[in-house]
Protein backbone atom coordinates (compact mmCIF):
# COMPACT_ATOMS: atom_id res chain seq x y z
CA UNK A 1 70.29 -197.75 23.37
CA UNK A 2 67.68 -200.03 24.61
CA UNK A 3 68.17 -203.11 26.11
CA UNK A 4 67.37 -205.29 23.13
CA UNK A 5 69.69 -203.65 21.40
CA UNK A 6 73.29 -205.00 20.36
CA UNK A 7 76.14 -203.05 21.02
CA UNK A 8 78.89 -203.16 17.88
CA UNK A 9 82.28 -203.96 19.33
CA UNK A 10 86.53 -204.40 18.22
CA UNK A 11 88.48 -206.89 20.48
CA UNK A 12 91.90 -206.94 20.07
CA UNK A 13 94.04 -209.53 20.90
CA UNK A 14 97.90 -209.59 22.32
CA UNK A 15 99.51 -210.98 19.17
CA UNK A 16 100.95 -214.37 18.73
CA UNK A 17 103.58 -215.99 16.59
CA UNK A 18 102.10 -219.05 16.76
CA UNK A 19 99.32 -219.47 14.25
CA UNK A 20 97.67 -222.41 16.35
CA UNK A 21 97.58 -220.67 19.53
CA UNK A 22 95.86 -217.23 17.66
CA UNK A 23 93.21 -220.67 16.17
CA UNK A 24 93.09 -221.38 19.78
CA UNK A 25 91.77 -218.03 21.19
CA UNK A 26 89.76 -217.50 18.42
CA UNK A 27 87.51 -220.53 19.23
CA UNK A 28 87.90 -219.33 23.00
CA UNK A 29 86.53 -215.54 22.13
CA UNK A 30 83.85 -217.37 19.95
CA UNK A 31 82.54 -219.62 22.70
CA UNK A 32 82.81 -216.54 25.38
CA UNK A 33 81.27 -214.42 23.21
CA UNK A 34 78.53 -216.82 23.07
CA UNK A 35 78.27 -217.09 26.63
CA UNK A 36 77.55 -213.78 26.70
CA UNK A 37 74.54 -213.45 24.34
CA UNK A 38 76.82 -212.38 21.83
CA UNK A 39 78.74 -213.51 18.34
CA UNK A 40 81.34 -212.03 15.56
CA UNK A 41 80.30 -209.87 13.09
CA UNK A 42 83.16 -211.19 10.67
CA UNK A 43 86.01 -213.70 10.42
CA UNK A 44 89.30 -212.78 12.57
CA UNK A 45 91.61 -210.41 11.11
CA UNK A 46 95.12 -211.92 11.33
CA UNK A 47 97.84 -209.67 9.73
CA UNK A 48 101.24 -211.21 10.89
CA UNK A 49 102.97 -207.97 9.06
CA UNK A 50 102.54 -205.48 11.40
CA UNK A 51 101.51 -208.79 14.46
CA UNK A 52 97.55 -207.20 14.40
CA UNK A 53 94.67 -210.10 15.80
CA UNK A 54 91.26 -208.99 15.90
CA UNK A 55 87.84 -209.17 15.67
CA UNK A 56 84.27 -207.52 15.15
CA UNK A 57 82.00 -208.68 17.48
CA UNK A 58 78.44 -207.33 18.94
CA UNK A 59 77.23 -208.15 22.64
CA UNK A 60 73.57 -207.07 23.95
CA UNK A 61 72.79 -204.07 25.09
CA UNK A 62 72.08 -205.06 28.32
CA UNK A 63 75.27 -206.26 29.25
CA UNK A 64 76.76 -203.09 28.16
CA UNK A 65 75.18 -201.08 30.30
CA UNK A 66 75.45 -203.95 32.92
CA UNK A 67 79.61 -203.51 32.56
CA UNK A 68 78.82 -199.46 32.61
CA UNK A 69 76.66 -199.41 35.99
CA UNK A 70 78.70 -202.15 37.52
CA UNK A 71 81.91 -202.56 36.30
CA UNK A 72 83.00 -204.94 39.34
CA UNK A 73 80.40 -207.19 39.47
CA UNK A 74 79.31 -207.70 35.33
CA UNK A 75 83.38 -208.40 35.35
CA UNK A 76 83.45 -211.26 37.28
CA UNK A 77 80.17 -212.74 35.37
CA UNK A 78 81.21 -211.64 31.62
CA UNK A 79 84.46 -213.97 31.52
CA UNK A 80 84.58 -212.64 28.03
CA UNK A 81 86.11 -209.01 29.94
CA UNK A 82 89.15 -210.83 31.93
CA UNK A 83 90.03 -213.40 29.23
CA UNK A 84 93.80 -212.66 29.36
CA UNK A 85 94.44 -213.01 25.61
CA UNK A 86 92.44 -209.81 24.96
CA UNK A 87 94.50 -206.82 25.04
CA UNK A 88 91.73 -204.26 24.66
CA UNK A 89 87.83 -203.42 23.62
CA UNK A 90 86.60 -200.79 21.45
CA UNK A 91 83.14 -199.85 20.80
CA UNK A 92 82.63 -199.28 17.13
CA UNK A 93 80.33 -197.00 16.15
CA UNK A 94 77.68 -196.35 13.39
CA UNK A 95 78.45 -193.56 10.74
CA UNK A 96 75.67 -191.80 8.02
CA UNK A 97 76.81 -190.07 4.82
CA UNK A 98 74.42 -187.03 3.67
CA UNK A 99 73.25 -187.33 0.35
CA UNK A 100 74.30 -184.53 -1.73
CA UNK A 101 73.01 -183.66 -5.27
CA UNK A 102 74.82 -184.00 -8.49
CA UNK A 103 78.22 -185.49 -8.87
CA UNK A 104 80.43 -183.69 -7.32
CA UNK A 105 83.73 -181.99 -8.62
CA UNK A 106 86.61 -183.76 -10.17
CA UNK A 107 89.74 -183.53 -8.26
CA UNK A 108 92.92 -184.69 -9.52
CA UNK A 109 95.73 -186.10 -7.35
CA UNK A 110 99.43 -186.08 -8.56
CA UNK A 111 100.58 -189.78 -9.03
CA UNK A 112 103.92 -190.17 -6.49
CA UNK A 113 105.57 -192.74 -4.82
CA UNK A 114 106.38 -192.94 -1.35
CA UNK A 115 110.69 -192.35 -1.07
CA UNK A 116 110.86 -194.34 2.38
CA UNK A 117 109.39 -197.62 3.56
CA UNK A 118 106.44 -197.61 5.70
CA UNK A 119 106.80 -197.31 9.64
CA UNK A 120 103.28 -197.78 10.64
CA UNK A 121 99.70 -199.33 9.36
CA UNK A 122 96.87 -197.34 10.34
CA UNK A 123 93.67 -199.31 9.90
């Protein structure tokens, strides 16, 4: 990765009932993000069904591998890492398909419904 470079990333934030406090540390994330060289990718995703508050975001290279040689010292100057309202980062990836010739083969799938309720989302 070089150092001009953005690196894609997920933050996740600890949920909150209260829609005006998840408004709240959106515009916080946005302006730390900023402060960091970096900006969302996308709107928030608020789901207040299974209590999910995120974000894609990207952040330069450089202070990705800043965090990654120095974890203790980019810390301290990347407020965007020890914002409290952040539960967790994830580094999202790229992905490639391979072409493949022709159109494949038909599959068929049986048409069923589920015979309990849902216990998890998986995103």
């Amino acid at each position: 990765m070089a150092d001009e470079d953005t690196a894609s990333i997920q933050i996740e934030c600890f949920y909150r009932k209260s829609r005006s406090k998840r408004r709240i540390i959106e515009e916080k994330i946005k302006a730390l993000l900023s402060e960091a060289g970096g900006e969302t990718v996308n709107d928030f995703i608020d789901m207040p069904e299974i209590a999910f508050h995120a974000v894609k975001a990207c952040i330069p290279a450089k202070k990705a591998k800043e965090l990654l040689n120095k974890p203790d010292d980019t810390a301290a100057e990347l407020h965007l890492l020890i914002y409290p309202s952040i539960m967790y980062f994830r580094r999202t990836g790229q992905s490639m398909t391979a072409a493949v010739e022709g159109d494949g083969e038909e599959a068929e799938y049986p048409e069923t419904q589920p015979s309990e309720p849902p216990i998890a989302a998986i995103l």
